[in-house]
Protein backbone atom coordinates (compact mmCIF):
# COMPACT_ATOMS: atom_id res chain seq x y z
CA UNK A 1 0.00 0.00 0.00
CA UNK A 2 1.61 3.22 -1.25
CA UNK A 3 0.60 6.37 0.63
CA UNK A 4 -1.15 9.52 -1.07
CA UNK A 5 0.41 12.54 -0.26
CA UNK A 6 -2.44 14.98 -1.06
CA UNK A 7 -6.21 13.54 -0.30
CA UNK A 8 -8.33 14.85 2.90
CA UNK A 9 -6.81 12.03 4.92
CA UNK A 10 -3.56 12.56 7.33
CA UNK A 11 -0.17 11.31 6.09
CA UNK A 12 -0.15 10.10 9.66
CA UNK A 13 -2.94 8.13 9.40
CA UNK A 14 -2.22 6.91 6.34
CA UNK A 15 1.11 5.56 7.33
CA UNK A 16 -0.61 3.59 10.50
CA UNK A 17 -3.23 2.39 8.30
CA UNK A 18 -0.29 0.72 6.10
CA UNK A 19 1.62 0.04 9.09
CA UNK A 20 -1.26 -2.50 10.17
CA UNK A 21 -1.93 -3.75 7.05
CA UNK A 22 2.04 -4.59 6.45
CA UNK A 23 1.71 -6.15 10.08
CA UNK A 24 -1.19 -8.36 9.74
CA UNK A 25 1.05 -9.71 6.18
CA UNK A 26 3.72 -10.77 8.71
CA UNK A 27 2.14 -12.66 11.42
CA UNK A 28 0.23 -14.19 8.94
CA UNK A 29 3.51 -15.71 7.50
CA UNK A 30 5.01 -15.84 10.68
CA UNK A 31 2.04 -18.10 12.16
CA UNK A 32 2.09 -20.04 9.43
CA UNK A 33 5.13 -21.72 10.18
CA UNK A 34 6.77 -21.55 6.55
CA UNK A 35 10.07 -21.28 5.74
CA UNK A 36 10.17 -22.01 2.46
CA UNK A 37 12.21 -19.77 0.42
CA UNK A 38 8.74 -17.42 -0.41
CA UNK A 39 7.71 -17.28 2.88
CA UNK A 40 11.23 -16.58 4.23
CA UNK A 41 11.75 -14.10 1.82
CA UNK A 42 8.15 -11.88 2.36
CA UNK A 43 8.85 -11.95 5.79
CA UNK A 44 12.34 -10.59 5.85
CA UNK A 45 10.55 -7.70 3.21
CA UNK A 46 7.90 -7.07 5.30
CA UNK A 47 9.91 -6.36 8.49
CA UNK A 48 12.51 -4.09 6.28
CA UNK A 49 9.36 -1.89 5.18
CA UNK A 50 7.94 -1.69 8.60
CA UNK A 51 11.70 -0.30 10.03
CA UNK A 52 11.16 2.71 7.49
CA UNK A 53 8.06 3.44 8.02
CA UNK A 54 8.92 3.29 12.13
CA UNK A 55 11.99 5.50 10.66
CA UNK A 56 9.83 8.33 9.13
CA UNK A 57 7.75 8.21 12.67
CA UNK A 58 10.77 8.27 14.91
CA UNK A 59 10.06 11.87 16.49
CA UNK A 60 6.53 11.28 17.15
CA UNK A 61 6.25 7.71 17.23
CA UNK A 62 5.84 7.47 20.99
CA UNK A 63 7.59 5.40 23.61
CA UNK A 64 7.24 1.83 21.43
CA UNK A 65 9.51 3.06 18.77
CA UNK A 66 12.58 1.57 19.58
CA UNK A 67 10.92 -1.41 21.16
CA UNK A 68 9.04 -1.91 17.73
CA UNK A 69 12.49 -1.24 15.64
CA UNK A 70 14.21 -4.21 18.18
CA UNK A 71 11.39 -6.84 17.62
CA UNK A 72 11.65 -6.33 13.32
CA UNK A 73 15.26 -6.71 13.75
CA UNK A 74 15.05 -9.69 15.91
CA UNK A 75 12.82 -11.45 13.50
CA UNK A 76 15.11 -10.48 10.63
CA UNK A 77 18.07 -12.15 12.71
CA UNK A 78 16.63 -14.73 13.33
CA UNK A 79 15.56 -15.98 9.46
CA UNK A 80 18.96 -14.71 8.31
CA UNK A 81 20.89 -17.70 8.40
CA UNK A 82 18.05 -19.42 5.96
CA UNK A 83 17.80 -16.45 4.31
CA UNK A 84 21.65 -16.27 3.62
CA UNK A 85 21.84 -20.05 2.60
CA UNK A 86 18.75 -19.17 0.05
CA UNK A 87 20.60 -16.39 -1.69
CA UNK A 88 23.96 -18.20 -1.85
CA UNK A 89 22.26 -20.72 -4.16
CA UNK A 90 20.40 -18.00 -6.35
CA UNK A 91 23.60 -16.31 -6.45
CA UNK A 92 25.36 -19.67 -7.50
CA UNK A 93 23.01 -20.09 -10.49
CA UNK A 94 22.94 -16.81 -11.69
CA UNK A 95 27.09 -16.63 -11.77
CA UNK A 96 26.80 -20.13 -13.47
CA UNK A 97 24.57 -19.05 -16.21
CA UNK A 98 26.74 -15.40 -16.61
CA UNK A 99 29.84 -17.22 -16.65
CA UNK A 100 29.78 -21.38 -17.27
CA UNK A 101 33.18 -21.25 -17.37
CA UNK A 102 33.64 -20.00 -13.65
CA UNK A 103 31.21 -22.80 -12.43
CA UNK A 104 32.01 -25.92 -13.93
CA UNK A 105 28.52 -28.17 -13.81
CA UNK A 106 30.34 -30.67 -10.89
CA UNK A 107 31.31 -27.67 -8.79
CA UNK A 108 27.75 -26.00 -9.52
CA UNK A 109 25.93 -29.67 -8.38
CA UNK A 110 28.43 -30.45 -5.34
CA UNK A 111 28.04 -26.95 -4.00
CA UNK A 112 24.28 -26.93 -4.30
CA UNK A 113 24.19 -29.67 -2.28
CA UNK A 114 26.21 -29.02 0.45
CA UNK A 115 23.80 -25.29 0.57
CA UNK A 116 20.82 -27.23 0.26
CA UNK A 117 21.90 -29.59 3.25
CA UNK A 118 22.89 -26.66 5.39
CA UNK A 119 19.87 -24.99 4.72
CA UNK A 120 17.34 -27.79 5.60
CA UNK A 121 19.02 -27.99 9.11
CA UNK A 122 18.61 -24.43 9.79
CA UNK A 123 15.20 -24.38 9.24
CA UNK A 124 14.59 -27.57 11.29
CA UNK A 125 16.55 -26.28 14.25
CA UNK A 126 14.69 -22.75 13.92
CA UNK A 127 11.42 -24.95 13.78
CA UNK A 128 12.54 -26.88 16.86
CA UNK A 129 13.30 -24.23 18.87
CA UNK A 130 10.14 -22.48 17.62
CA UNK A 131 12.03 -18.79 17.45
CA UNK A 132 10.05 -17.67 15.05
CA UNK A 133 7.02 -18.08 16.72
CA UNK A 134 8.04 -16.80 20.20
CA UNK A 135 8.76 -13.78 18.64
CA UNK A 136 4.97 -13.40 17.25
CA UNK A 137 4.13 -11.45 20.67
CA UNK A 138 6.07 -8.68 20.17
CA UNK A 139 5.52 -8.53 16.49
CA UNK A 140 1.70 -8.12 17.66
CA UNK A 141 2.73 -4.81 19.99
CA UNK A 142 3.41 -2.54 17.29
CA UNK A 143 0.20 -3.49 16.30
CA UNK A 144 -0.99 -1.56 19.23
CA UNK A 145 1.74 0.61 19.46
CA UNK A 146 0.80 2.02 15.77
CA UNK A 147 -1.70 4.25 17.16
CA UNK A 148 0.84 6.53 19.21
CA UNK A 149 2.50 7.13 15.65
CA UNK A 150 2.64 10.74 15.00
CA UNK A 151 3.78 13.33 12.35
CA UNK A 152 4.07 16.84 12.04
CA UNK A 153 2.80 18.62 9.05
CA UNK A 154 1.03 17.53 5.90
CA UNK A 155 1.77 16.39 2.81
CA UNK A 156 5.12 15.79 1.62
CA UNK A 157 6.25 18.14 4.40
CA UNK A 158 5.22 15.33 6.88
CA UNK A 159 7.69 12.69 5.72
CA UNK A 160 10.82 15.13 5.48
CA UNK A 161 12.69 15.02 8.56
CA UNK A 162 12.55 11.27 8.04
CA UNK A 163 13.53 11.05 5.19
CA UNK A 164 16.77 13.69 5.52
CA UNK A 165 17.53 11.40 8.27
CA UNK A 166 17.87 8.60 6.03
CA UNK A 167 19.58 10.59 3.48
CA UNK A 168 22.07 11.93 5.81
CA UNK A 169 22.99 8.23 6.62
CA UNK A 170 23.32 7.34 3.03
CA UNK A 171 26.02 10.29 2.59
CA UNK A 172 28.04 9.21 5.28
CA UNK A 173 28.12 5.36 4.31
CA UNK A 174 28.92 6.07 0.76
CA UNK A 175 32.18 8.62 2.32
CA UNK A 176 33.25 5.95 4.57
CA UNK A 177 32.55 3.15 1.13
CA UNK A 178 34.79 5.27 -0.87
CA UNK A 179 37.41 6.00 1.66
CA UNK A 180 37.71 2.18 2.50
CA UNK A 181 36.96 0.58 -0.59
CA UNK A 182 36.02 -2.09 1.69
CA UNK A 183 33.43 -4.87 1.07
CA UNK A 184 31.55 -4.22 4.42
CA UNK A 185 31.04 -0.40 3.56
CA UNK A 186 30.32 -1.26 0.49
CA UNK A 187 27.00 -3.63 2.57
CA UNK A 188 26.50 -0.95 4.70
CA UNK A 189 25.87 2.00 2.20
CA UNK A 190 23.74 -0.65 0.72
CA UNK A 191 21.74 -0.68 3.75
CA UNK A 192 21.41 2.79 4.09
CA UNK A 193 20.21 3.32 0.12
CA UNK A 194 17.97 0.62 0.37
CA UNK A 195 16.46 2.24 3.74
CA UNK A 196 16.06 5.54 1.83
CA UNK A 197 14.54 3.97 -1.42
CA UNK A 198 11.81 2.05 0.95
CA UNK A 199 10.69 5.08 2.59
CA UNK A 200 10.34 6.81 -0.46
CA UNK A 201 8.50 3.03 -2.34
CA UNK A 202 5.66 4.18 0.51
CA UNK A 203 5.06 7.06 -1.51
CA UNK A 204 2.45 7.36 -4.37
CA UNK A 205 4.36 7.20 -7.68
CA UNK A 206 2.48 9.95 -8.60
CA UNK A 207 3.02 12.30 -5.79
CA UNK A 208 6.87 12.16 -6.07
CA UNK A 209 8.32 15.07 -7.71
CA UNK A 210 10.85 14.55 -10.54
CA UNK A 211 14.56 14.46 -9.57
CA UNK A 212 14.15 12.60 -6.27
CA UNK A 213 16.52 9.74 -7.25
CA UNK A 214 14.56 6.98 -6.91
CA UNK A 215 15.36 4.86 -9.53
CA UNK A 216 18.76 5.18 -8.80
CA UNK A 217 18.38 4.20 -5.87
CA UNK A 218 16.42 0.83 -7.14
CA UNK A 219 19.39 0.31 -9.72
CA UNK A 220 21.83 0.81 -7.16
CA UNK A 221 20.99 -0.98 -4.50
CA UNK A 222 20.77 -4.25 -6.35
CA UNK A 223 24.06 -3.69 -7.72
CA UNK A 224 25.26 -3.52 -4.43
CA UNK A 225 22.96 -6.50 -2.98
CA UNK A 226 24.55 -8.60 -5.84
CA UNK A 227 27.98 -7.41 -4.86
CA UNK A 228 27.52 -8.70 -1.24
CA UNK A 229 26.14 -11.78 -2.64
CA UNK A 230 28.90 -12.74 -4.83
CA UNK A 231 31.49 -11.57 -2.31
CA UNK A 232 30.02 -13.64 0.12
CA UNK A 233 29.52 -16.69 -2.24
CA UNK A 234 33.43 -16.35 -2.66
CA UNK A 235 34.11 -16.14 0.80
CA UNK A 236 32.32 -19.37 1.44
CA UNK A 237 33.96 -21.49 -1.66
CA UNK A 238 37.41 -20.01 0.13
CA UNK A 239 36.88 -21.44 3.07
CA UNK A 240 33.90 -24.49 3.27
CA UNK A 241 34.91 -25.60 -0.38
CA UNK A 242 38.86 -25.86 -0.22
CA UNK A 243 37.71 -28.97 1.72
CA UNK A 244 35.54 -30.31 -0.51
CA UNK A 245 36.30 -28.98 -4.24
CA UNK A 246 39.78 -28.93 -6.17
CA UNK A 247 41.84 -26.46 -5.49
CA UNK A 248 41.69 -25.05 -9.15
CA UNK A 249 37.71 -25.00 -9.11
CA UNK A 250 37.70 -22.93 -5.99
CA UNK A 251 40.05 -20.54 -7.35
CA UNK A 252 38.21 -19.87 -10.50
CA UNK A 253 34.71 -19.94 -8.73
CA UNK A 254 36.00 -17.51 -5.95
CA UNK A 255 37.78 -14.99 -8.32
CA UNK A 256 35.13 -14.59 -10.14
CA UNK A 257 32.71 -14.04 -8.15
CA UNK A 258 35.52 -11.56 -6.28
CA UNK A 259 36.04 -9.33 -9.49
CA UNK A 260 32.52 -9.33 -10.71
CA UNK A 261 31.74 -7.76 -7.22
CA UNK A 262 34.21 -5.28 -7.27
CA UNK A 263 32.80 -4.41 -10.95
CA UNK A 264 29.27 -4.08 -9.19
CA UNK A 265 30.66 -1.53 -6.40
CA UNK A 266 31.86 0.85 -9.22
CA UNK A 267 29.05 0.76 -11.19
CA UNK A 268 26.94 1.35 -8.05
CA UNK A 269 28.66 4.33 -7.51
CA UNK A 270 27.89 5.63 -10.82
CA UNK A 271 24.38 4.92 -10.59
CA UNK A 272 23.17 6.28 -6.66
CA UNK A 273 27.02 8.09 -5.91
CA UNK A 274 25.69 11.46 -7.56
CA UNK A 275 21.98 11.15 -5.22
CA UNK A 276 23.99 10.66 -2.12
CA UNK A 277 26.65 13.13 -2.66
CA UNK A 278 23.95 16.10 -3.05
CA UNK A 279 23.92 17.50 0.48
CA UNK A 280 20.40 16.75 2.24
CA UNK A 281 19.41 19.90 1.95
CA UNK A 282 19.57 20.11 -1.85
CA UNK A 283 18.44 16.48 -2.26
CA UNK A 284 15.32 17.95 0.07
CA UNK A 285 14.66 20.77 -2.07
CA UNK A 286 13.57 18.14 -5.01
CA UNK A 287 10.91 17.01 -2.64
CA UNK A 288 9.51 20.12 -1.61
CA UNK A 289 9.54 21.89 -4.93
CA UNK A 290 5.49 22.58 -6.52
């Protein structure tokens, strides 16, 4: 549900009103007791759009703010190692199919396995221990908690100091990318775009102004999501494969997937570095403007 920016009703009540409806998606997953790869998935999407829509609330969001902003994250941590396993393989086939001659078909089957196998005992120790579900409860607060949600303002003028919050971050992570060059600032300017792009997705397509960015933000965030993945895909044939795979075929498969991540970085900095290296206030002005 995207939010209108200029009808009779409140951007505030809007918001709740997708809030709950975003809410009752998730504990209907989460009750269900899935973990297929779907299920996972929606989940882990659901809770991400929740945390920017508690983001754009933060000043007027009432005492359960942080408490809600904890519980999302602990559900998030808690389907992240199935999560991870299920993106290793998609990231897997994808390099396979891009490059066959990175991923010889043994290495592609043996590898598989060994995911697939690691991922069907993480999701029967998560059912066993029931996590999932004893984190239902305080999944169900912010349901309650929703109602204290507040914003100053209408219209646009509502959302801003949220969302300069979140742009703010995004300038800072991509400084501290740059300066490091590291694969881990690289993730965490990742973070912060895709933070930025959900808050503005909750938006009505047509009540965004030109110029805000946000399909550069879309573009780049996936190139950096499929950076991390194929770093992390080569950090795992590094280490879990050199005990199970040739030598040569971990060297080709982890190279790869090394320097086609590195090629992602720059060309995510081509695509969102301009957005994020406005100031906020300038990025702002786009918003505002009739």
């Amino acid at each position: 549900m995207r939010i209108a920016l200029f009808t009779s009703t409140s951007v505030a009540h809007a918001l709740r009103r997708a809030a709950r409806i975003e809410l009752e998606r998730l504990l209907e997953l989460m009750e269900s007791g899935s973990l297929d790869v779907a299920a996972v998935h929606r989940m882990r999407r659901s809770t991400k759009r929740l945390a920017a829509m508690i983001d754009l609330t933060r000043a007027g969001g009432g005492p359960g703010w942080k408490r809600a902003r904890t519980a999302l994250r602990t559900v998030r941590r808690v389907l992240s190692p199935v999560r991870d396993l299920d993106v290793m393989m998609e990231t897997l086939d994808a390099l396979s199919e891009a490059d066959p001659a990175a991923v010889l078909p043994g290495t592609r089957a043996h590898l598989r396995r060994r995911v697939a196998l690691q991922r069907r005992r993480t999701a029967d120790a998560l059912r066993k221990d029931a996590a999932l579900a004893a984190l239902i409860p305080g999944v169900r607060r912010i349901v309650a908690d929703t109602r204290h949600w507040r914003l100053d303002g209408s219209g646009i003028d509502a959302l801003v100091p949220g969302l300069m919050r979140a742009h703010r971050r995004c300038r800072q992570a991509l400084v501290q990318a740059q300066r490091t060059g590291s694969a881990d600032a690289f993730h965490r300017w990742r973070r912060r775009l895709n933070a930025l792009r959900l808050q503005l997705s909750l938006i009505r397509r047509s009540d965004l102004p030109r110029g805000t960015g946000a399909s550069a933000l879309i573009k780049g965030a996936r190139q950096l999501g499929d950076a991390n993945n194929l770093a992390v895909l080569a950090e795992y044939v590094s280490s879990e494969g050199a005990t199970l795979l040739p030598a040569l075929d971990c060297a080709r498969l982890s190279t790869t997937a090394e320097r086609r991540s590195r090629v992602l970085r720059r060309a995510a900095v081509g695509t969102a570095g301009r957005l994020c290296s406005m100031t906020t206030a300038s990025w702002v002005r786009t918003l505002t403007r009739a």
